[in-house]
N, C-alpha and C. Protein backbone atom coordinates (compact mmCIF):
# COMPACT_ATOMS: atom_id res chain seq x y z
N UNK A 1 -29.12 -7.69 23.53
CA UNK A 1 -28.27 -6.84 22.70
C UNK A 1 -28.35 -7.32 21.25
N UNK A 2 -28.44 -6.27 20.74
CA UNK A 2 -28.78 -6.74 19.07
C UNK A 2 -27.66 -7.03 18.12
N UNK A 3 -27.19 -7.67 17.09
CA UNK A 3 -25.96 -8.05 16.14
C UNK A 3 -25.33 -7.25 16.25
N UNK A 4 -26.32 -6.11 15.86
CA UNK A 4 -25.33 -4.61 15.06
C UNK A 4 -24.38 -4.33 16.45
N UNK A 5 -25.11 -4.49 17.57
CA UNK A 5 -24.20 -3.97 18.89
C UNK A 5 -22.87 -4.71 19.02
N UNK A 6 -23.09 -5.95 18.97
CA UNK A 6 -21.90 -7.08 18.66
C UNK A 6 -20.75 -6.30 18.10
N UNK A 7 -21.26 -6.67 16.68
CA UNK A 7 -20.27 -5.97 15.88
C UNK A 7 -19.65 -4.86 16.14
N UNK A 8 -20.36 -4.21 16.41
CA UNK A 8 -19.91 -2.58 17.03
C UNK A 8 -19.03 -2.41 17.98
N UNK A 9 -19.27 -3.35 18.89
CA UNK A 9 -18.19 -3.38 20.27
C UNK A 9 -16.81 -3.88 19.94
N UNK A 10 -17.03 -4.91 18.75
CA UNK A 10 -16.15 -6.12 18.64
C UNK A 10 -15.35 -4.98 17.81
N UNK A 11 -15.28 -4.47 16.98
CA UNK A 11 -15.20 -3.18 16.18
C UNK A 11 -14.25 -1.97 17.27
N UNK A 12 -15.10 -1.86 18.09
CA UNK A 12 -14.57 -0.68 18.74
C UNK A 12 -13.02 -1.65 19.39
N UNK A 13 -13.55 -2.77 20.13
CA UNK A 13 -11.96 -3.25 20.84
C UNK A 13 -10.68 -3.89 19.84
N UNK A 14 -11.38 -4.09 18.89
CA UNK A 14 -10.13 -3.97 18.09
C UNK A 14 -9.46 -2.76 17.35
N UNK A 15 -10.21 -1.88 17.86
CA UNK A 15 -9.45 -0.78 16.76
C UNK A 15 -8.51 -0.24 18.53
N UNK A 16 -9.03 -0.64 19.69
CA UNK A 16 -8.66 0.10 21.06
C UNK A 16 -7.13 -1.30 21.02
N UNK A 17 -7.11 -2.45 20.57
CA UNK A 17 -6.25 -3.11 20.73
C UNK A 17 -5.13 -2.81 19.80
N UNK A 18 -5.68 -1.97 18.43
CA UNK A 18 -4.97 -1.61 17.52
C UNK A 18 -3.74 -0.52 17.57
N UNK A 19 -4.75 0.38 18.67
CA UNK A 19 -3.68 1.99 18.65
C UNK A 19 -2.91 1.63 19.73
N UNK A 20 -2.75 0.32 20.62
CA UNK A 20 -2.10 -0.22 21.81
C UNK A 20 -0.97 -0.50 21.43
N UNK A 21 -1.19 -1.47 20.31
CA UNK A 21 0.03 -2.08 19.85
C UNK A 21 0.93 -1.73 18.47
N UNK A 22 0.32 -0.62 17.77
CA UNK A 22 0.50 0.07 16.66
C UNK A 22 0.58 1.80 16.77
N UNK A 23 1.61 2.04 15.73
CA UNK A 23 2.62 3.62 16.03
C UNK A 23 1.45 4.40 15.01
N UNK A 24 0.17 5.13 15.54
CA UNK A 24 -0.75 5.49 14.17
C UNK A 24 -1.08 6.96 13.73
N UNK A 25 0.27 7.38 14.64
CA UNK A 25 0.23 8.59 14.79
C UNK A 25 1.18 9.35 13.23
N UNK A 26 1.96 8.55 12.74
CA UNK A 26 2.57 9.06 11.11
C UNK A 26 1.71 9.95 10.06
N UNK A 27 1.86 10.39 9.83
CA UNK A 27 1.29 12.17 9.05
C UNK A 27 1.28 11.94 7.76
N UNK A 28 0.79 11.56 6.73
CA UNK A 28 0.97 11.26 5.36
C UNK A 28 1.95 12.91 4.89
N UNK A 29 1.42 13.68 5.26
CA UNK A 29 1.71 15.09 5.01
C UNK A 29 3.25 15.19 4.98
N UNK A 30 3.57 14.66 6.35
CA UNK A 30 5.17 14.38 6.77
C UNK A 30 5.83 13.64 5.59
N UNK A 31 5.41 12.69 5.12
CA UNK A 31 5.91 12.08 3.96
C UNK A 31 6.21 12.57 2.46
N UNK A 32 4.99 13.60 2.68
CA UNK A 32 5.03 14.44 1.38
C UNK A 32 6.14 15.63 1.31
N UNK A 33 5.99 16.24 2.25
CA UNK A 33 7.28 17.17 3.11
C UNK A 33 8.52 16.67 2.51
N UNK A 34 8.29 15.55 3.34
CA UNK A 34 10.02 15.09 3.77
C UNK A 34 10.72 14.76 2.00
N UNK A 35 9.65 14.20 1.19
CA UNK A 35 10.23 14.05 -0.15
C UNK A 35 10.55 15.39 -1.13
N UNK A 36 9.76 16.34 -0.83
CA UNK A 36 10.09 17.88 -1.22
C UNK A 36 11.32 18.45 -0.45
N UNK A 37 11.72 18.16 0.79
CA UNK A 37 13.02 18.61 1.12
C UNK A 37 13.65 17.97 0.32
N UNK A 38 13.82 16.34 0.38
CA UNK A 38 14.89 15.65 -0.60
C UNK A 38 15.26 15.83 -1.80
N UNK A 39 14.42 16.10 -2.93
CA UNK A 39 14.59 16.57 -3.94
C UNK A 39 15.33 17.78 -4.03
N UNK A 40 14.69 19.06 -3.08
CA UNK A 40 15.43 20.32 -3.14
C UNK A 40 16.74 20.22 -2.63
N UNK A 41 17.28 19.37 -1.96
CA UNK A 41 18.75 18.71 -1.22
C UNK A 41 19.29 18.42 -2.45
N UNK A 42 18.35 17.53 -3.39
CA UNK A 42 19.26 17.02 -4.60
C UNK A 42 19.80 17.89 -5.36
N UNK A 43 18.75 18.72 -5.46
CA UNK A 43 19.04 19.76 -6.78
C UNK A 43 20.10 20.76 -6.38
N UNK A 44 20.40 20.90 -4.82
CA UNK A 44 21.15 21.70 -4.87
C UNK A 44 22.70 21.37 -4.67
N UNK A 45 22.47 20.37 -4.28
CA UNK A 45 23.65 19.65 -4.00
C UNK A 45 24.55 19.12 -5.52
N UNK A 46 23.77 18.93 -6.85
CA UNK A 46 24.36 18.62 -7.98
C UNK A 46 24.08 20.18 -8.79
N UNK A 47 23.02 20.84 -8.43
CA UNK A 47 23.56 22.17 -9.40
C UNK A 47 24.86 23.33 -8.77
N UNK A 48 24.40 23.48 -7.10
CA UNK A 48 25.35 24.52 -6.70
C UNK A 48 26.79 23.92 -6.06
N UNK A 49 26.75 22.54 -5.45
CA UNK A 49 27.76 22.21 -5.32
C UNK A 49 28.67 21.13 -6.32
N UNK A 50 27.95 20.79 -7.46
CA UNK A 50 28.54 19.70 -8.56
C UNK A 50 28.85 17.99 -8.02
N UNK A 51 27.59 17.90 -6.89
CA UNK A 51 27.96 16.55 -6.53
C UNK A 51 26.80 15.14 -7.12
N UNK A 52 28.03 14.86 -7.79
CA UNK A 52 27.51 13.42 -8.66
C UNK A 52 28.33 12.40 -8.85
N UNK A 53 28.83 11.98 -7.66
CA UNK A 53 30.27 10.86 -8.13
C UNK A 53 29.33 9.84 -9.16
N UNK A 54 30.54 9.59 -9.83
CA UNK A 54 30.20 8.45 -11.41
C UNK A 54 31.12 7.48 -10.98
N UNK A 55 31.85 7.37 -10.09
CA UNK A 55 32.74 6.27 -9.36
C UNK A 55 32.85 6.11 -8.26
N UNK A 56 33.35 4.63 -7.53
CA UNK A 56 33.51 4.97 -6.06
C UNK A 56 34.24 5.51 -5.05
N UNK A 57 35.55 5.53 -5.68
CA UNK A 57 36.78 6.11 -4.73
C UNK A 57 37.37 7.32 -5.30
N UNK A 58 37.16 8.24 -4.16
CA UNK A 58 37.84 9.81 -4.84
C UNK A 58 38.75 10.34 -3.59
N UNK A 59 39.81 11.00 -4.40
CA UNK A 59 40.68 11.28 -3.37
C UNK A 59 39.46 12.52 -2.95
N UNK A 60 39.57 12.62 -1.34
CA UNK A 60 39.33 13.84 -0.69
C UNK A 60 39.59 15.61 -1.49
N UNK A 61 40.18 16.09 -2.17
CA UNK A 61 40.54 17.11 -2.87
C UNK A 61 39.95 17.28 -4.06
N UNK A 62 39.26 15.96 -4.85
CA UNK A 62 38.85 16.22 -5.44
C UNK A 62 37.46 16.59 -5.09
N UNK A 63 36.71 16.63 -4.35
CA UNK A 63 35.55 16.95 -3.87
C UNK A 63 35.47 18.05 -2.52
N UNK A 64 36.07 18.88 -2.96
CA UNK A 64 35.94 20.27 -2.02
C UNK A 64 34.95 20.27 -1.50
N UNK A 65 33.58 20.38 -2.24
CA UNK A 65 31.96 20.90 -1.60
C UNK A 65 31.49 19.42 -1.01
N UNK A 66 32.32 18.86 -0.86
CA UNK A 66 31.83 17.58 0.39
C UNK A 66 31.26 17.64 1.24
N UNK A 67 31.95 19.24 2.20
CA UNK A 67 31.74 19.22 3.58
C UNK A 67 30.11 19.91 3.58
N UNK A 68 29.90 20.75 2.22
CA UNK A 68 28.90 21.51 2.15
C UNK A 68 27.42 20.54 2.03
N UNK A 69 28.05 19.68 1.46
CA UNK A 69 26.65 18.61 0.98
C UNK A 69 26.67 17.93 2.18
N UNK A 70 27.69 17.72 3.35
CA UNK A 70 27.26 16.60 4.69
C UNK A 70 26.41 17.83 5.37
N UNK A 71 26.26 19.04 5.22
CA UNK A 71 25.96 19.98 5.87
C UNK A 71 24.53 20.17 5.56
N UNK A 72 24.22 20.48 4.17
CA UNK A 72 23.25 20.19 3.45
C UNK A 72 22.19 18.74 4.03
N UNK A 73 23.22 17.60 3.71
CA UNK A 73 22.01 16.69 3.99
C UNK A 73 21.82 16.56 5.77
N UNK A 74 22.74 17.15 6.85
CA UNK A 74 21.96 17.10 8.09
C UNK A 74 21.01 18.23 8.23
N UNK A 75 20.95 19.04 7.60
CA UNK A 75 19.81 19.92 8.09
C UNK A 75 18.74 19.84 6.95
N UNK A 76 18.55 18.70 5.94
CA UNK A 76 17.71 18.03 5.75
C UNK A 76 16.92 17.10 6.62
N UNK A 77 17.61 16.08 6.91
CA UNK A 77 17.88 15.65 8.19
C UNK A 77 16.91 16.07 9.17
N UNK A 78 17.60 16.82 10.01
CA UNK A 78 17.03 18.24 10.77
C UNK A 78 15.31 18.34 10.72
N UNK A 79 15.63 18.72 9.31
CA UNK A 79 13.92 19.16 8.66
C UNK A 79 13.11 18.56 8.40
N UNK A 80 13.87 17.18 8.47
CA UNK A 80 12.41 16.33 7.85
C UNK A 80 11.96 15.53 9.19
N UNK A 81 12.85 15.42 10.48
CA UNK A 81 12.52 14.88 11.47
C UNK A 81 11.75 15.72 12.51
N UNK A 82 12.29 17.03 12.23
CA UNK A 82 11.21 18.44 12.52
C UNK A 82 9.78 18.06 12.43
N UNK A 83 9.69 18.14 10.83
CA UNK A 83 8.69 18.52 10.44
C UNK A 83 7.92 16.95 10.55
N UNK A 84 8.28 15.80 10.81
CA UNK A 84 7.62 14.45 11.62
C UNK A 84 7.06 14.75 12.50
N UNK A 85 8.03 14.95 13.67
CA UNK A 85 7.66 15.05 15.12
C UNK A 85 6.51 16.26 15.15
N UNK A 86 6.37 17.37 14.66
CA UNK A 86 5.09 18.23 14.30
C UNK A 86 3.80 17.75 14.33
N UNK A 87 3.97 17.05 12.55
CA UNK A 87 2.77 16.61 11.86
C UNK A 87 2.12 15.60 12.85
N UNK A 88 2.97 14.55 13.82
CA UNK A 88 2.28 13.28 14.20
C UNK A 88 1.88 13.77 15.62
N UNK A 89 2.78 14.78 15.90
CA UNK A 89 2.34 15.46 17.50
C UNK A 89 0.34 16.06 17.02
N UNK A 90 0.55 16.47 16.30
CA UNK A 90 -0.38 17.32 15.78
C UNK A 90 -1.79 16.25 15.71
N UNK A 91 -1.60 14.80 15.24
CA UNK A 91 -2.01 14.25 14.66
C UNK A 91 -2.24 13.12 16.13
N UNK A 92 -1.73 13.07 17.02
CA UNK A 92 -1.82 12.28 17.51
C UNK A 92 -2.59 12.78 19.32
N UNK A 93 -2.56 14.26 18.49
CA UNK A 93 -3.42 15.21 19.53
C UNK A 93 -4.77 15.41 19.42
N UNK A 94 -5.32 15.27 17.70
CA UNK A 94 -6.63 15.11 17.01
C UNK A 94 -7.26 13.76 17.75
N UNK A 95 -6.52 12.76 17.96
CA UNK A 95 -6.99 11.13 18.24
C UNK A 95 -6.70 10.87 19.82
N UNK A 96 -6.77 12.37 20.61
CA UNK A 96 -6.41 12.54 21.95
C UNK A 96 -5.75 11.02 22.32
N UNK A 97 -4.44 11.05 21.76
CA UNK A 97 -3.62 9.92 22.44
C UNK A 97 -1.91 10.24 22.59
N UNK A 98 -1.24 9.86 22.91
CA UNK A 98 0.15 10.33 23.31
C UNK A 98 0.90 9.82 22.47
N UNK A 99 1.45 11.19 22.11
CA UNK A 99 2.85 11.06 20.60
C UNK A 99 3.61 9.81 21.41
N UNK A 100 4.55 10.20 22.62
CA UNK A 100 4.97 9.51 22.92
C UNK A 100 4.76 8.18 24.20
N UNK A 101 4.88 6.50 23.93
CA UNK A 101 3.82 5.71 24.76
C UNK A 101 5.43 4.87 24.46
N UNK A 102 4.58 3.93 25.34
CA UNK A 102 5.44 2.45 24.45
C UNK A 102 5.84 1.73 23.47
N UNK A 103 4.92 1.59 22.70
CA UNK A 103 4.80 1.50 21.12
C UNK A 103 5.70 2.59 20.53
N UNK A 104 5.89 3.69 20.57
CA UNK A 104 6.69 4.73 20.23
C UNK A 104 7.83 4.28 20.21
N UNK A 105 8.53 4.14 21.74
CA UNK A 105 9.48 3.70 21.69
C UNK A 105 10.23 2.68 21.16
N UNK A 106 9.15 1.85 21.22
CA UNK A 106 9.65 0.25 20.63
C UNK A 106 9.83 0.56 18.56
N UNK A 107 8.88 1.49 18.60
CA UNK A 107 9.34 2.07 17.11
C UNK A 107 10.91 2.56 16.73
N UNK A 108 11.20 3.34 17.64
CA UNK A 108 12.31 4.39 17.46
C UNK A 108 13.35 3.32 17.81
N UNK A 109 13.39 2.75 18.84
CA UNK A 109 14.63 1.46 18.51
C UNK A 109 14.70 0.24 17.70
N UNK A 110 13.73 -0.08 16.97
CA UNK A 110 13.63 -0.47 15.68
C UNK A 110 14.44 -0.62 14.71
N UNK A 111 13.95 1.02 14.70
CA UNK A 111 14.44 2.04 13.21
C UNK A 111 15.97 2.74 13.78
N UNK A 112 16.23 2.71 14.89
CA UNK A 112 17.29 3.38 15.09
C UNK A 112 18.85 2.19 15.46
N UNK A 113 18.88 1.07 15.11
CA UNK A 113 19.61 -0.25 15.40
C UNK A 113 19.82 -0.02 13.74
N UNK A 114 19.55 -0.11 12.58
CA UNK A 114 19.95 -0.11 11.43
C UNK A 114 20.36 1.66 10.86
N UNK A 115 19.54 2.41 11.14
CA UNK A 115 20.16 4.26 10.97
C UNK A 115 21.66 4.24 11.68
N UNK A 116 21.86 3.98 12.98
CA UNK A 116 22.96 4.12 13.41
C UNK A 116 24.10 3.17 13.22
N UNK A 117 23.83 2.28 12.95
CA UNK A 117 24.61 1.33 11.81
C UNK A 117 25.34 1.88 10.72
N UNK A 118 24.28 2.02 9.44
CA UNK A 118 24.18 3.31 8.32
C UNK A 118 24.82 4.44 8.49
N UNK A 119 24.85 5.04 10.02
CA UNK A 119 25.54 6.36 9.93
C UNK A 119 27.03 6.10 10.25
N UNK A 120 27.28 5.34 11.13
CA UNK A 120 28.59 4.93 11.26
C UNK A 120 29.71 4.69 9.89
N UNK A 121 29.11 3.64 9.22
CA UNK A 121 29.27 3.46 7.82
C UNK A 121 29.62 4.37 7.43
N UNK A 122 28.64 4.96 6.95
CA UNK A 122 28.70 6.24 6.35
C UNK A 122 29.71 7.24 6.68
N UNK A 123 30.23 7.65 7.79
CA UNK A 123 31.20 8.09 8.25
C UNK A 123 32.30 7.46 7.74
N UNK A 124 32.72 6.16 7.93
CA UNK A 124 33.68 5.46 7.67
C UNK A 124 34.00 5.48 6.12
N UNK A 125 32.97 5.72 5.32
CA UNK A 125 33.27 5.72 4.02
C UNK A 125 33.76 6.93 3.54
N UNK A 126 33.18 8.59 4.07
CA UNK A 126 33.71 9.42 3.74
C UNK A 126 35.07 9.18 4.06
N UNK A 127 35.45 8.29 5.48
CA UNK A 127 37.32 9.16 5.63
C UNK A 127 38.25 7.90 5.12
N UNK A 128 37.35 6.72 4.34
CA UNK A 128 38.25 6.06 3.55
C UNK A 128 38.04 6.75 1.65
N UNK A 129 37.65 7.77 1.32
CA UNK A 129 37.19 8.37 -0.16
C UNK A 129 36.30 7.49 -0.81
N UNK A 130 35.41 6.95 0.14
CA UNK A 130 34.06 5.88 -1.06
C UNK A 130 33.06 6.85 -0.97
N UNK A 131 33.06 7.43 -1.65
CA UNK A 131 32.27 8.71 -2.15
C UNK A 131 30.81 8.19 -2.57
N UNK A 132 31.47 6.96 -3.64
CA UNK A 132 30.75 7.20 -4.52
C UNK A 132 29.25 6.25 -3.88
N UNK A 133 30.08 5.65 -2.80
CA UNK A 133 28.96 4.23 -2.14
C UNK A 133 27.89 5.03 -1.48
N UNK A 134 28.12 6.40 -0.82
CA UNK A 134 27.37 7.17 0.27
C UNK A 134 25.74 7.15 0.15
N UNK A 135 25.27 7.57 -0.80
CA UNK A 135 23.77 7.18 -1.54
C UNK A 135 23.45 6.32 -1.52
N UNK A 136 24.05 5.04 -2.37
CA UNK A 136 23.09 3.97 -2.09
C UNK A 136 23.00 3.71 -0.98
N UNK A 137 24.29 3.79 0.20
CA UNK A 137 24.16 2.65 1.32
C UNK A 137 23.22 3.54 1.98
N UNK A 138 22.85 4.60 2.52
CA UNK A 138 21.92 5.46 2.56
C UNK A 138 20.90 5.13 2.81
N UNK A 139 20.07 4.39 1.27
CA UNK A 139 19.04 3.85 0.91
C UNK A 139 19.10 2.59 1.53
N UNK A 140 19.58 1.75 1.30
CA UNK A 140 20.01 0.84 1.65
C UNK A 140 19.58 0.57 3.30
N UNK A 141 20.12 1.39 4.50
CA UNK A 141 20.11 1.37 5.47
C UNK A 141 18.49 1.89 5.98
N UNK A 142 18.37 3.19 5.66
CA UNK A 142 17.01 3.50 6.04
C UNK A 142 15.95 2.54 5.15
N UNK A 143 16.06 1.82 3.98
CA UNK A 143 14.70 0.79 4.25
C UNK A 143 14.77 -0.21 4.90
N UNK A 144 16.15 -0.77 5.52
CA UNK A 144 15.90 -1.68 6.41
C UNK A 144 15.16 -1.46 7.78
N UNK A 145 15.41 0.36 8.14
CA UNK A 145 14.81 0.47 9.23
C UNK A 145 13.39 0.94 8.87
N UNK A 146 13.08 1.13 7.67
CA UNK A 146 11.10 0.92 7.57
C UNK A 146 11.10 0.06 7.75
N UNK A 147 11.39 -1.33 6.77
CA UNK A 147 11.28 -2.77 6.85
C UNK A 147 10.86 -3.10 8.53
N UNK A 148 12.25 -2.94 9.57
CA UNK A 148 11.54 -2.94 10.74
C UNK A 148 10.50 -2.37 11.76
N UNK A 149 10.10 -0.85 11.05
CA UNK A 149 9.22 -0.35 11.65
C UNK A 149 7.63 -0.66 11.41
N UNK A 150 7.85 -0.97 9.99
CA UNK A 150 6.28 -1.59 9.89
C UNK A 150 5.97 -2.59 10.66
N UNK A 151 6.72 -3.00 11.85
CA UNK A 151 6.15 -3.94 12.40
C UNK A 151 5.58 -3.38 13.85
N UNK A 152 5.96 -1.96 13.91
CA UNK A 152 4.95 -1.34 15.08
C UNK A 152 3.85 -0.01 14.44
N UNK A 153 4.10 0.09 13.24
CA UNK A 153 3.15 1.08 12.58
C UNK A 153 2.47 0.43 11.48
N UNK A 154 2.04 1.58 10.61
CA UNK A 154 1.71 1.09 8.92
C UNK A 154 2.13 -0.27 8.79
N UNK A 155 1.63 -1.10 8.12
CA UNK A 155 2.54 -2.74 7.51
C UNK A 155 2.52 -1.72 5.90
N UNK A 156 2.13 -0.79 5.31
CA UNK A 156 2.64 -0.63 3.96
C UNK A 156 4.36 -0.33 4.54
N UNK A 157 4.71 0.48 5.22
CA UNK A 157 6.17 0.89 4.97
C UNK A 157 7.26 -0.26 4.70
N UNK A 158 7.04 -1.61 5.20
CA UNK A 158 7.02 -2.81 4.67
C UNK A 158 7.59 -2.46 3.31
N UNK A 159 6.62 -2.53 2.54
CA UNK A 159 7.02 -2.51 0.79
C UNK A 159 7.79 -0.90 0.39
N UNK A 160 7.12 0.03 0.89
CA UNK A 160 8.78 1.29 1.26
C UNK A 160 10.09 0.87 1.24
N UNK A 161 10.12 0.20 2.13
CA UNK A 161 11.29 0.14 2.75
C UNK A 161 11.92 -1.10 1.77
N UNK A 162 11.02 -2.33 1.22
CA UNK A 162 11.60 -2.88 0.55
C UNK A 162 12.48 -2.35 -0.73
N UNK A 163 11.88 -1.31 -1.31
CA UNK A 163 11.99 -0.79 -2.72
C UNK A 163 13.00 0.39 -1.83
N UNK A 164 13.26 0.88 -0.90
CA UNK A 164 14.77 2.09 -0.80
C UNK A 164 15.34 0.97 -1.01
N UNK A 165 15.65 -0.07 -0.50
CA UNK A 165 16.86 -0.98 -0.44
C UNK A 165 16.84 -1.71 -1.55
N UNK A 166 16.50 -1.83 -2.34
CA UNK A 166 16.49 -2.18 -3.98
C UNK A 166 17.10 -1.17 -4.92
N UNK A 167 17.02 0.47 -4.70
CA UNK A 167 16.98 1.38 -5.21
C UNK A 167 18.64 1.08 -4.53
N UNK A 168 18.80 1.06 -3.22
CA UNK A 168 20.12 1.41 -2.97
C UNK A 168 21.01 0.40 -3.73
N UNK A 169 20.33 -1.13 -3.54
CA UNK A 169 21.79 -2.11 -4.41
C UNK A 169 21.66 -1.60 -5.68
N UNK A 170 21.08 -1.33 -6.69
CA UNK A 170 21.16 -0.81 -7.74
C UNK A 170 21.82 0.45 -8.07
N UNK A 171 22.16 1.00 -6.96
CA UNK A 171 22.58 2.30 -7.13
C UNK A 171 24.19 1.54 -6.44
N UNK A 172 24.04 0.76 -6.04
CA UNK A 172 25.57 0.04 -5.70
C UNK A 172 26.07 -0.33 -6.53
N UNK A 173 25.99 -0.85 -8.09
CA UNK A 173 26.05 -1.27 -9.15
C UNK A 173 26.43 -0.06 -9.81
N UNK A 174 25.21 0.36 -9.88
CA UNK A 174 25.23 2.18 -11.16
C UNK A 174 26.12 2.91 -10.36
N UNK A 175 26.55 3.34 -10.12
CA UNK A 175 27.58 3.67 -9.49
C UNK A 175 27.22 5.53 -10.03
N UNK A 176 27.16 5.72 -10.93
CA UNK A 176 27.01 7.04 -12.19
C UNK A 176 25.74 7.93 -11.73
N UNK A 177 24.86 6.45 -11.20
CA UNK A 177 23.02 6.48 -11.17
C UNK A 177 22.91 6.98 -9.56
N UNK A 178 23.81 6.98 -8.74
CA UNK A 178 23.55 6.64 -7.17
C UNK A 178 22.52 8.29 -6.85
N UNK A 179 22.97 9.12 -7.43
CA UNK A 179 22.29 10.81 -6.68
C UNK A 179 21.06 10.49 -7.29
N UNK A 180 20.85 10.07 -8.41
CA UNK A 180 19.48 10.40 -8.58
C UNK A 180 18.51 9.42 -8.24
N UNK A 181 19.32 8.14 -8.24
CA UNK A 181 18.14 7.11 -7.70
C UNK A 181 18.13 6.95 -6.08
N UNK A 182 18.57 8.04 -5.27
CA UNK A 182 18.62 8.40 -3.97
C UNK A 182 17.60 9.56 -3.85
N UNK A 183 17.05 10.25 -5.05
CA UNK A 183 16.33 11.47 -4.99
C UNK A 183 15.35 10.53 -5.43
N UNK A 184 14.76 9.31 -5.96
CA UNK A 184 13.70 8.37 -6.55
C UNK A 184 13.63 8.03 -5.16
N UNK A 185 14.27 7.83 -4.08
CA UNK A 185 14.04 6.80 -3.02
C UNK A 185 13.87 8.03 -1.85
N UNK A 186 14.12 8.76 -1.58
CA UNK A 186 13.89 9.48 -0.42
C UNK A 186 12.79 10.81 -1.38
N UNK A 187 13.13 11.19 -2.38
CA UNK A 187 11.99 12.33 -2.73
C UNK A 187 10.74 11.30 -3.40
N UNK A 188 11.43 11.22 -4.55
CA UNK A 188 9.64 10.82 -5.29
C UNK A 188 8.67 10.02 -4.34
N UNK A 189 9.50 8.68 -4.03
CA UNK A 189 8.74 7.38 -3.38
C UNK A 189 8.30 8.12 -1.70
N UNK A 190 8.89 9.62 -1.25
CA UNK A 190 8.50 9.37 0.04
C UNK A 190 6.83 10.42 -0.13
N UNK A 191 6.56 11.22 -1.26
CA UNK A 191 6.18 11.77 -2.18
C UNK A 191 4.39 10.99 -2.21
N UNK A 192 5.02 10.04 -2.85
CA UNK A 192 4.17 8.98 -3.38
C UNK A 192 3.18 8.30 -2.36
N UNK A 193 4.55 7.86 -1.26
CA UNK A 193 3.53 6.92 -0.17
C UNK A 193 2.89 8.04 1.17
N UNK A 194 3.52 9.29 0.99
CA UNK A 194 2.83 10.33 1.84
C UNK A 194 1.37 10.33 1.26
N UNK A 195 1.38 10.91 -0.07
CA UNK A 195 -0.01 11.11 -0.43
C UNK A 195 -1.22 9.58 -0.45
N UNK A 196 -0.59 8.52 -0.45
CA UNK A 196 -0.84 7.49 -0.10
C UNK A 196 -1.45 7.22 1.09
N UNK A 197 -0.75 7.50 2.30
CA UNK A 197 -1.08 7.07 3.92
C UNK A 197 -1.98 7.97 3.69
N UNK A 198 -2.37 9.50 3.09
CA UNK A 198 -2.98 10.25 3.64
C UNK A 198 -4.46 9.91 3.22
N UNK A 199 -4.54 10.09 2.16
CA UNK A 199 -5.43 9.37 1.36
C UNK A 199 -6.07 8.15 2.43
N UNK A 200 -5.27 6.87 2.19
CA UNK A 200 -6.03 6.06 3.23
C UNK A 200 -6.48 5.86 4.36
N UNK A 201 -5.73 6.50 5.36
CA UNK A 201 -5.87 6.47 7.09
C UNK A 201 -6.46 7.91 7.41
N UNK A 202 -5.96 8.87 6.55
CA UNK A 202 -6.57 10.43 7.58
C UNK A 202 -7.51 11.30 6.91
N UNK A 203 -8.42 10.37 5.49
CA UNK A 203 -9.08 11.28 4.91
C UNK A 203 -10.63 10.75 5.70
């Protein structure tokens, strides 16, 4: 057997050890998506409903279109986990291998030990009036759960996930800054690293 065959084999079982133990089914496309919903969430949520807390604690009354923007961002929500489960079904049907395996799973409880954390929170803050915390911690929460998912997919979401949760303490601080540097962290940056994955892994 000749070098080149070596290599070739050695080549082939690591890329067969790769999709074993790694989630490689993520859609750059999905990423690009999911940051175009977010933005359009933003815009509508501060032009048609006027939501921009500049502080953290608001009485309940003063924010009528509250219920409209929790409404708003679950069927964002909704749409961007839609339009995931699609792109990677889609994607993971091209590379005849199964959306859902082991690795999958071990993904989704990962990422779902810090989201459901985050959402709890999050709850808890609307029915104490910390309005203004809701965004960053947001950010905050979902890059901890990239942070942990790059360890069964991509290793970039790694540095994703580092920079939402940078974006979120800063937006814990700015207090004024939190809507829009929540539209930098879920639109632009998801924007950015969509056209990114796609570019590298599926062109």
């Amino acid at each position: 057997m000749k070098e080149q065959d070596y290599i070739r084999d050695i080549a082939e079982i690591r890329s067969m050890m790769e999709r074993s133990s790694k989630f490689l089914s993520f859609s750059g496309w999905a990423g690009i998506l999911a940051g175009i919903y977010a933005l359009s969430g933003t815009y509508i949520a501060y032009a048609f409903f006027q939501f921009n807390p500049h502080k953290i604690i608001y009485n309940p009354l003063e924010l009528l279109g509250l219920i409209k923007v929790v409404s708003l961002a679950i069927a964002i929500l909704i749409l961007t986990i839609g339009t995931a489960i699609y792109l990677s079904r889609r994607k993971a049907e091209k590379r005849s291998e199964s959306l859902w395996n082991p690795t999958a799973k071990r993904l989704v409880i990962s990422m779902a030990v810090p989201l459901v954390t985050g959402g709890l929170l999050i709850l808890i803050l609307i029915a104490q009036g910390l309005i203004g915390l809701i965004a960053p911690f947001t950010l905050i929460f979902y890059g901890l759960a990239l942070y942990n998912a790059s360890r069964y997919t991509f290793k970039d979401l790694k540095t994703l996930g580092l920079i939402e949760i940078g974006l979120g303490i800063l937006g814990s601080y700015y207090i004024e800054y939190g809507l829009a540097l929540w539209a930098i962290g879920f639109g632009l940056m998801h924007i950015i690293y969509g056209i990114y994955l796609h570019y590298k892994y599926e062109r």
